[in-house]
C-alpha atoms as a PDB file:
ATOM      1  CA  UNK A   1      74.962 113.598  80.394  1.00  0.00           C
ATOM      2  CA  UNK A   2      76.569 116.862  79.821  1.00  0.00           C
ATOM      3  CA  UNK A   3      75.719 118.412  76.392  1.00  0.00           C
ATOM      4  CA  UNK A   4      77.813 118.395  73.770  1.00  0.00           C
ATOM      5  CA  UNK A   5      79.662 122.033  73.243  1.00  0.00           C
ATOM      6  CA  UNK A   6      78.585 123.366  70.408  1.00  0.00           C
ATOM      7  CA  UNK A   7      82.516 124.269  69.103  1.00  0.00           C
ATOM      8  CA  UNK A   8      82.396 120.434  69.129  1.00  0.00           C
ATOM      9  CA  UNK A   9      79.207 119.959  67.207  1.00  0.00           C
ATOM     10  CA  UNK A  10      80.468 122.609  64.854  1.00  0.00           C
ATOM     11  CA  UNK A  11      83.645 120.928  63.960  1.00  0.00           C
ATOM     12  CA  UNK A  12      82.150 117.583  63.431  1.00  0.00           C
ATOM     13  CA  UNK A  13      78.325 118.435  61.951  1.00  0.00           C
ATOM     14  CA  UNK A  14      80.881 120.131  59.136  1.00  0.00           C
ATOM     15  CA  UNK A  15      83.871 117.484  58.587  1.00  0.00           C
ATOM     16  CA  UNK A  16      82.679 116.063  55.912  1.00  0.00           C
ATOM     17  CA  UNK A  17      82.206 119.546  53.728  1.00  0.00           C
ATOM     18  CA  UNK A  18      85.646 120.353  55.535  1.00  0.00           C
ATOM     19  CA  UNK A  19      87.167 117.701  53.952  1.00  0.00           C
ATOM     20  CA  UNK A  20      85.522 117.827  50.840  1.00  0.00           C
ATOM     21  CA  UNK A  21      87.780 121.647  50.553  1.00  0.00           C
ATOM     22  CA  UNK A  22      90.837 120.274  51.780  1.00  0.00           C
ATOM     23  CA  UNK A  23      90.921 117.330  49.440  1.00  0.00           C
ATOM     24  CA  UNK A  24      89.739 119.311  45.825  1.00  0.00           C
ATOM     25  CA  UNK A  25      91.632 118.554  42.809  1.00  0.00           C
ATOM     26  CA  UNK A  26      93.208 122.256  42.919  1.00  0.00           C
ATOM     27  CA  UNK A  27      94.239 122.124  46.981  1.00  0.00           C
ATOM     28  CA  UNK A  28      95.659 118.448  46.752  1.00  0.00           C
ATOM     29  CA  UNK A  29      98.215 119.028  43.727  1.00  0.00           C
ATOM     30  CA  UNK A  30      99.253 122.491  44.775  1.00  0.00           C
ATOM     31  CA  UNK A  31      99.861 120.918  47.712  1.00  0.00           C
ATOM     32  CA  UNK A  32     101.577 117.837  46.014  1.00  0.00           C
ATOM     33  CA  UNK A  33     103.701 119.905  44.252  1.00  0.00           C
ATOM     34  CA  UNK A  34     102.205 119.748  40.751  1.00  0.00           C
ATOM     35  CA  UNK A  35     101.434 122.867  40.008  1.00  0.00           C
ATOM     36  CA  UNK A  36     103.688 126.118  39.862  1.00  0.00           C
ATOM     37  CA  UNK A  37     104.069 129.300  41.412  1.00  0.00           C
ATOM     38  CA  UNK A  38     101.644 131.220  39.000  1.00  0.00           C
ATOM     39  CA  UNK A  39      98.660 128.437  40.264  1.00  0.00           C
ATOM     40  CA  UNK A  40      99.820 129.852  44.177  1.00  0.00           C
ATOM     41  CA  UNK A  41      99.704 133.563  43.128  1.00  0.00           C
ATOM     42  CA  UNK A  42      96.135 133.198  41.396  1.00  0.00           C
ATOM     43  CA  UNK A  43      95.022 131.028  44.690  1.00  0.00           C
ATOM     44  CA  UNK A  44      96.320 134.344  46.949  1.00  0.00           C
ATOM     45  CA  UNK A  45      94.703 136.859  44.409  1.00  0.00           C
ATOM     46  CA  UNK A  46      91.415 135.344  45.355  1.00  0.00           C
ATOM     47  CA  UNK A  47      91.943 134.806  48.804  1.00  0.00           C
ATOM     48  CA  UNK A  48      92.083 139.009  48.563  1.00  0.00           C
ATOM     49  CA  UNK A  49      88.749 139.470  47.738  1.00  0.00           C
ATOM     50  CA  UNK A  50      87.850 136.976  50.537  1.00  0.00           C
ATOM     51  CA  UNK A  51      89.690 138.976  53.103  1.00  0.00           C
ATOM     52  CA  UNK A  52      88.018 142.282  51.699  1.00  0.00           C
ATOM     53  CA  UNK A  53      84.757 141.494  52.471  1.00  0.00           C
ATOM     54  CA  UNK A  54      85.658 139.602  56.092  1.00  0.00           C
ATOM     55  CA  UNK A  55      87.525 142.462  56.940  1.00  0.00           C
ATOM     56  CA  UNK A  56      85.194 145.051  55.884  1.00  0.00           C
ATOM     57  CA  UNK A  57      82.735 143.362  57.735  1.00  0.00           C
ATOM     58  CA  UNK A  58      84.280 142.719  60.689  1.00  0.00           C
ATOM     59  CA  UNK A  59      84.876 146.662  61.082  1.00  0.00           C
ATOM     60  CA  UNK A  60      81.408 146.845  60.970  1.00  0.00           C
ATOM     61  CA  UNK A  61      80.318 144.359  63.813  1.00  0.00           C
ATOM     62  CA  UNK A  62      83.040 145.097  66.009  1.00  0.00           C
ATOM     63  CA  UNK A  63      80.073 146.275  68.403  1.00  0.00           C
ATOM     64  CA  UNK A  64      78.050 143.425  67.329  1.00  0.00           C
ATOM     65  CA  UNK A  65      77.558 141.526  70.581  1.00  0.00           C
ATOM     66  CA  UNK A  66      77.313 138.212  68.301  1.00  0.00           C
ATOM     67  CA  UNK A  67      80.025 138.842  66.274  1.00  0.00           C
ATOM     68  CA  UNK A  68      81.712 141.776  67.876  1.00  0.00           C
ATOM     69  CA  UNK A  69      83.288 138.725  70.380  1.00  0.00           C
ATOM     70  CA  UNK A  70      85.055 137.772  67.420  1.00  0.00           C
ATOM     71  CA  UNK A  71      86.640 140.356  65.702  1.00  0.00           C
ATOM     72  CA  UNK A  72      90.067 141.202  66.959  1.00  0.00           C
ATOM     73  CA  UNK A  73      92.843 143.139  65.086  1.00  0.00           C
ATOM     74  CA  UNK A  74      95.375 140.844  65.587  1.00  0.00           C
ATOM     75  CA  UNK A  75      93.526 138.686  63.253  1.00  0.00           C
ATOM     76  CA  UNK A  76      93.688 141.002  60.563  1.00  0.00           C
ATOM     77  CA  UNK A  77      94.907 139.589  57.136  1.00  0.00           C
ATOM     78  CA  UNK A  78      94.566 141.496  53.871  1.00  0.00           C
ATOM     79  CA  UNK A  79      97.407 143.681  54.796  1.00  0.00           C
ATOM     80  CA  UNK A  80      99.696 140.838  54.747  1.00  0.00           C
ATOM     81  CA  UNK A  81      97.870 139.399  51.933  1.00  0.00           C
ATOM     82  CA  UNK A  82      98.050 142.689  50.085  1.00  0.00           C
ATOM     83  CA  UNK A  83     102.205 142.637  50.710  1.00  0.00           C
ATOM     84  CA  UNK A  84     102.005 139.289  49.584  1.00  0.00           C
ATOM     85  CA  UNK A  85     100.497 140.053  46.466  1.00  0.00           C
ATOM     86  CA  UNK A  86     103.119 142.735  45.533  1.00  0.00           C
ATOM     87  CA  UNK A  87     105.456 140.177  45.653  1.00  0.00           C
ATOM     88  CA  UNK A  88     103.959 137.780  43.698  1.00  0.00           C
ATOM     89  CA  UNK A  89     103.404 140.462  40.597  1.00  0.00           C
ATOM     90  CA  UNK A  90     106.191 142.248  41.442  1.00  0.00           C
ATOM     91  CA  UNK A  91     104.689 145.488  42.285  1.00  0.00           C
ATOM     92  CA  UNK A  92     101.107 147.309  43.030  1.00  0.00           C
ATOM     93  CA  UNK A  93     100.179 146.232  39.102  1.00  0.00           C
ATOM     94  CA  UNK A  94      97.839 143.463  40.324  1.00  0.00           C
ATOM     95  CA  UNK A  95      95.231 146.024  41.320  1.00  0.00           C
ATOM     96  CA  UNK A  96      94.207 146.804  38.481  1.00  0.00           C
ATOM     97  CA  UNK A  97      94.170 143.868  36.429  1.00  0.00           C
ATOM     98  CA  UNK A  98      93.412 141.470  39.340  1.00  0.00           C
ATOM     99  CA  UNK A  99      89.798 140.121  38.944  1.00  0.00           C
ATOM    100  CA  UNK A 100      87.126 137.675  41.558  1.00  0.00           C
ATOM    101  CA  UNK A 101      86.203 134.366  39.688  1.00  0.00           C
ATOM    102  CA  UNK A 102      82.271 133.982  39.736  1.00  0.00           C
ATOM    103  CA  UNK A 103      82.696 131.468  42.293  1.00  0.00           C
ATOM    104  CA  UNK A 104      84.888 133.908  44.357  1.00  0.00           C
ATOM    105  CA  UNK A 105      82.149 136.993  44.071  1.00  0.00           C
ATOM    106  CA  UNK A 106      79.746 134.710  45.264  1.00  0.00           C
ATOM    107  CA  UNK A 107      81.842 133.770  48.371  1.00  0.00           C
ATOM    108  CA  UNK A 108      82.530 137.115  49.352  1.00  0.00           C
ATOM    109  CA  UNK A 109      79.223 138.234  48.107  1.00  0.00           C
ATOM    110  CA  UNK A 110      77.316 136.137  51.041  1.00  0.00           C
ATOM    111  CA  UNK A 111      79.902 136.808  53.735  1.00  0.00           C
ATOM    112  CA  UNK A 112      78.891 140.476  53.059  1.00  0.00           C
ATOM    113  CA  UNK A 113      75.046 139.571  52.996  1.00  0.00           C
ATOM    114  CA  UNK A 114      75.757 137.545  56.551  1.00  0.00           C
ATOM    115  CA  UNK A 115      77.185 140.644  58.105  1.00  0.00           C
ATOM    116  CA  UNK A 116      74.799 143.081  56.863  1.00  0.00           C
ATOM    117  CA  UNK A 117      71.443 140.782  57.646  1.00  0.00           C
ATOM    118  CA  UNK A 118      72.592 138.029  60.431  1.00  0.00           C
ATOM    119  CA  UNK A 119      75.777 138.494  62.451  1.00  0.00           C
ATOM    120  CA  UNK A 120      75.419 135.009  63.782  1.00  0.00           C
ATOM    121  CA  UNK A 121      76.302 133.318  59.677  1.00  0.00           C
ATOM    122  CA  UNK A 122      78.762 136.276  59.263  1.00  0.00           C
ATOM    123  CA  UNK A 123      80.575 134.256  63.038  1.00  0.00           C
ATOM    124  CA  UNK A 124      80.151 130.791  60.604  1.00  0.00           C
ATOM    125  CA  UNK A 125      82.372 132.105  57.867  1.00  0.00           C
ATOM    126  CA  UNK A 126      84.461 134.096  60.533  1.00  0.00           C
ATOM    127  CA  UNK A 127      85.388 130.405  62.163  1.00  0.00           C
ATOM    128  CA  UNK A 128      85.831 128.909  58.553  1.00  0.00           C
ATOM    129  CA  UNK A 129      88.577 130.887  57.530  1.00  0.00           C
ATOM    130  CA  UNK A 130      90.633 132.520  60.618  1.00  0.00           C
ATOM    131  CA  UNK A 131      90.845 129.316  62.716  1.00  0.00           C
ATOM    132  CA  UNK A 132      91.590 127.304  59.119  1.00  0.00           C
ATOM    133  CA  UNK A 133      94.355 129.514  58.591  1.00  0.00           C
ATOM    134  CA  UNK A 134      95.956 129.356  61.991  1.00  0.00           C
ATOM    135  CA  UNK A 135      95.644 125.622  61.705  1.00  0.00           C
ATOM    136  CA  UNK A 136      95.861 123.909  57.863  1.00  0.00           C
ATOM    137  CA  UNK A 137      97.214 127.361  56.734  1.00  0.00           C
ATOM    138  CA  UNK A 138     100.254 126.609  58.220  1.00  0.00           C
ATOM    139  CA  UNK A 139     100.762 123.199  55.994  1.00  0.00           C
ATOM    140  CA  UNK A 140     100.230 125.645  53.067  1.00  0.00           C
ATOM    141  CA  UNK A 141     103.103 128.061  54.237  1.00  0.00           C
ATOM    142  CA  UNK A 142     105.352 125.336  54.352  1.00  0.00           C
ATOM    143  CA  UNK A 143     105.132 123.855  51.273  1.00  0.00           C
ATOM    144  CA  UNK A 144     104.797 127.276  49.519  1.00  0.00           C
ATOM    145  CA  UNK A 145     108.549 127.886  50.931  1.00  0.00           C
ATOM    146  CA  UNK A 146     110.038 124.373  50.454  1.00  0.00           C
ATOM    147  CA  UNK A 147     108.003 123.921  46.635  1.00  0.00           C
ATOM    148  CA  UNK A 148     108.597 127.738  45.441  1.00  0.00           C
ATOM    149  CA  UNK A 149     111.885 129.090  47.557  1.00  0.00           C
ATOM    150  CA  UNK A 150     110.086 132.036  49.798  1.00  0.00           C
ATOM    151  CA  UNK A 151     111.801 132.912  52.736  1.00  0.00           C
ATOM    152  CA  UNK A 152     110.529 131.533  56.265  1.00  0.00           C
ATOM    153  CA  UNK A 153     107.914 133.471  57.085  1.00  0.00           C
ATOM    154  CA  UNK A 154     108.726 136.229  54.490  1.00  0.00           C
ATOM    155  CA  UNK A 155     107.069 137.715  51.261  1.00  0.00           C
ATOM    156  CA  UNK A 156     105.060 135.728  49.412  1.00  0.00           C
ATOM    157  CA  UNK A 157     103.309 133.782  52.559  1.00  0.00           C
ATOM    158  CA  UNK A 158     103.327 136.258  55.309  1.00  0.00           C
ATOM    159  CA  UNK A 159      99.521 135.829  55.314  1.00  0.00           C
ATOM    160  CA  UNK A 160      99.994 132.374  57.097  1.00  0.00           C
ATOM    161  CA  UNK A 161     101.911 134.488  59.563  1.00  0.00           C
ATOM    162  CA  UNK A 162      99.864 135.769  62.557  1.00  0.00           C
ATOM    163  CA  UNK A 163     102.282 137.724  64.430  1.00  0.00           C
ATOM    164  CA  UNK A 164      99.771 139.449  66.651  1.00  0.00           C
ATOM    165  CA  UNK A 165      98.441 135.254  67.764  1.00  0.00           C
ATOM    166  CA  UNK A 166     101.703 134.474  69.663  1.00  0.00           C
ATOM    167  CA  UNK A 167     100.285 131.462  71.100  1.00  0.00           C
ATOM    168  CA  UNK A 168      97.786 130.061  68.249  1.00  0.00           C
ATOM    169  CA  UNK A 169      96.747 126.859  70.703  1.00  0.00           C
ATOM    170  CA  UNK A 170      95.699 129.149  73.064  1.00  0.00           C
ATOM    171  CA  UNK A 171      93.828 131.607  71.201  1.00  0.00           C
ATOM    172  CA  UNK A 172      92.223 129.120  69.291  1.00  0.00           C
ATOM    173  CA  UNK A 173      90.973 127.477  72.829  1.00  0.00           C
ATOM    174  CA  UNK A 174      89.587 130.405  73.559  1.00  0.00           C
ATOM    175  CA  UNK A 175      87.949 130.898  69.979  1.00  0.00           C
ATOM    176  CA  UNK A 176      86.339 127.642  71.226  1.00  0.00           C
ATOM    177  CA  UNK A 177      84.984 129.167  74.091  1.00  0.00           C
ATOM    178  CA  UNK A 178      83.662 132.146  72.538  1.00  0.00           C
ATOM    179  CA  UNK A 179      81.934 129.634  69.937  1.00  0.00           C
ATOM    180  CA  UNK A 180      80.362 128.052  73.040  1.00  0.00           C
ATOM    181  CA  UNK A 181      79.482 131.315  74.814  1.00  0.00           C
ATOM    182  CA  UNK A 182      77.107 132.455  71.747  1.00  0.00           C
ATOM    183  CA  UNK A 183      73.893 133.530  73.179  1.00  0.00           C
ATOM    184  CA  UNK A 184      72.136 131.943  70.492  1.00  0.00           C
ATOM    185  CA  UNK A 185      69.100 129.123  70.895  1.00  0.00           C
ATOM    186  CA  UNK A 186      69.040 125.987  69.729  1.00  0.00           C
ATOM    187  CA  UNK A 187      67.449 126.685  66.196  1.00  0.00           C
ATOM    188  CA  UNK A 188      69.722 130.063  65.718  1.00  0.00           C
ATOM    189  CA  UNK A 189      73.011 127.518  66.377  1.00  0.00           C
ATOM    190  CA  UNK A 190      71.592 124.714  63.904  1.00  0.00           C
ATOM    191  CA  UNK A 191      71.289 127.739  61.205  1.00  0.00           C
ATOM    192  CA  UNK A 192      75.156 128.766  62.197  1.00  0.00           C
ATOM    193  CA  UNK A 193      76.225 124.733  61.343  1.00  0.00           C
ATOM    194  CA  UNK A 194      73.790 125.165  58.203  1.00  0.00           C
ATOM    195  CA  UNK A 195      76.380 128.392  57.068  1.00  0.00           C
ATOM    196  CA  UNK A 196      79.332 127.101  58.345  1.00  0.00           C
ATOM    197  CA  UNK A 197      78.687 124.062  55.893  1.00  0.00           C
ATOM    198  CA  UNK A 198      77.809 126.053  53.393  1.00  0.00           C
ATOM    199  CA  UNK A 199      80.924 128.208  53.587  1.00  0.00           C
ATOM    200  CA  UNK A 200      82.830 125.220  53.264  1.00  0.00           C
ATOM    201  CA  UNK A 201      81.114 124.604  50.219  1.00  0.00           C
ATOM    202  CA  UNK A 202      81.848 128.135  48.356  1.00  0.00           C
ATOM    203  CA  UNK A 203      85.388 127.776  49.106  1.00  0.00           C
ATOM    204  CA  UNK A 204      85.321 124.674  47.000  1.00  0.00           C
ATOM    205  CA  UNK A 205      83.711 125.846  44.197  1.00  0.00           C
ATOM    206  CA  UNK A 206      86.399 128.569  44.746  1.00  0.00           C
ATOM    207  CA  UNK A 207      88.938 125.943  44.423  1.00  0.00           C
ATOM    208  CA  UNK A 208      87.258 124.378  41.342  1.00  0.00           C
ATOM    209  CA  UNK A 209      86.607 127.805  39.448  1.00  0.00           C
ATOM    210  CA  UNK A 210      91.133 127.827  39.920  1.00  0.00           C
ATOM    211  CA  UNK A 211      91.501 124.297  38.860  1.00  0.00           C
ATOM    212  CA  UNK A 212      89.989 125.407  35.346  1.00  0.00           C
ATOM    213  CA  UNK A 213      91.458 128.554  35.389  1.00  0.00           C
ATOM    214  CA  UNK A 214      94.676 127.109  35.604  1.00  0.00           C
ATOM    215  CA  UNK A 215      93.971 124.209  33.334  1.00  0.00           C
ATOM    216  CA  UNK A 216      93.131 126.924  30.757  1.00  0.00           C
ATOM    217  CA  UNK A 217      95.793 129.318  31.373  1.00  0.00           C
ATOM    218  CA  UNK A 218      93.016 131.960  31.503  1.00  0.00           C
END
């Protein structure tokens, strides 16, 4: 029998934390609608801080032959995020006043610990985010438009638009194969599954540290 690629075992060995993000309290009613613009522009101001340190990492390991594999420019969000964001406040102001929740510093602060110390966990959280945002991303865009009036594709959620990633199916097959391609052994791939869960779990506790900001106006 054929072994099971490990894309495949990374996908499934994670669902359940997977899920466990995509159906939090915070995701599910600003999703559903129930919550209003300023709960999307909080969501995006911590996505920034995300971005920052996955960005600023990636720069870093672009050599990396682990991670190098990876990072491509086309991928690049926190410009688009960062035009986003002036569109959202209005102007530039959020950079000053916009802050990470505890539960945001702690994401970003091991995606920077992964890149400096193992390449291979800085690939987990790599996978987490860019192929989530090609893929469930896109749900987000459209509701964002249809629930709070942005233009298609235009300020406001042009980080769910990957202009560089013409063909997302594609590049996300060949994301796959990459994943498969790691020259990793077996116990160095079980410790990638270990972070990718894990990343899955600081984004929600990212989404719950929002759903009581929001709840308290704070």
């Amino acid at each position: 029998m054929d072994a099971v690629p490990f894309s495949t075992r990374l996908r499934t060995e994670s669902r359940d934390r997977h899920e466990e993000a995509e159906q939090s309290a915070f995701m599910s009613d600003l999703l559903g609608g129930r919550l209003g613009v300023d709960a999307y522009r909080r969501y995006t101001g911590q996505l920034w801080f995300v971005y920052r340190a996955l960005e600023s990492a990636g720069d870093r390991l672009a050599d990396d032959p682990v991670a190098g594999p990876f990072v491509r420019p086309s991928l690049a969000r926190l410009p688009e995020l960062e035009r986003d964001l002036n569109h959202l406040y209005g102007d530039g102001s959020w950079r000053a006043t916009l802050t990470a929740l505890p539960a945001t510093a702690a994401y970003a602060g091991r995606i920077l610990q992964c890149a400096a110390t193992w390449p291979a966990g800085y690939v987990a959280h790599h996978y987490t985010r860019y192929l989530g945002d090609l893929s469930g991303g896109q749900i987000i865009r459209d509701r964002a438009e249809k629930t709070w009036g942005f233009a298609h594709k235009g300020d406001g959620v042009r980080f769910y638009v990957f202009a560089g990633v013409p063909n997302p199916a594609a590049y996300k097959r060949r994301y796959r194969e990459l994943l498969d391609a790691l020259p990793l052994d077996d116990l160095e791939l079980r410790r990638v599954i270990d972070e990718c869960r894990r990343a899955f779990a600081l984004n929600t506790a990212m989404f719950r540290a929002l759903e009581q900001a929001v709840a308290l106006g704070a």
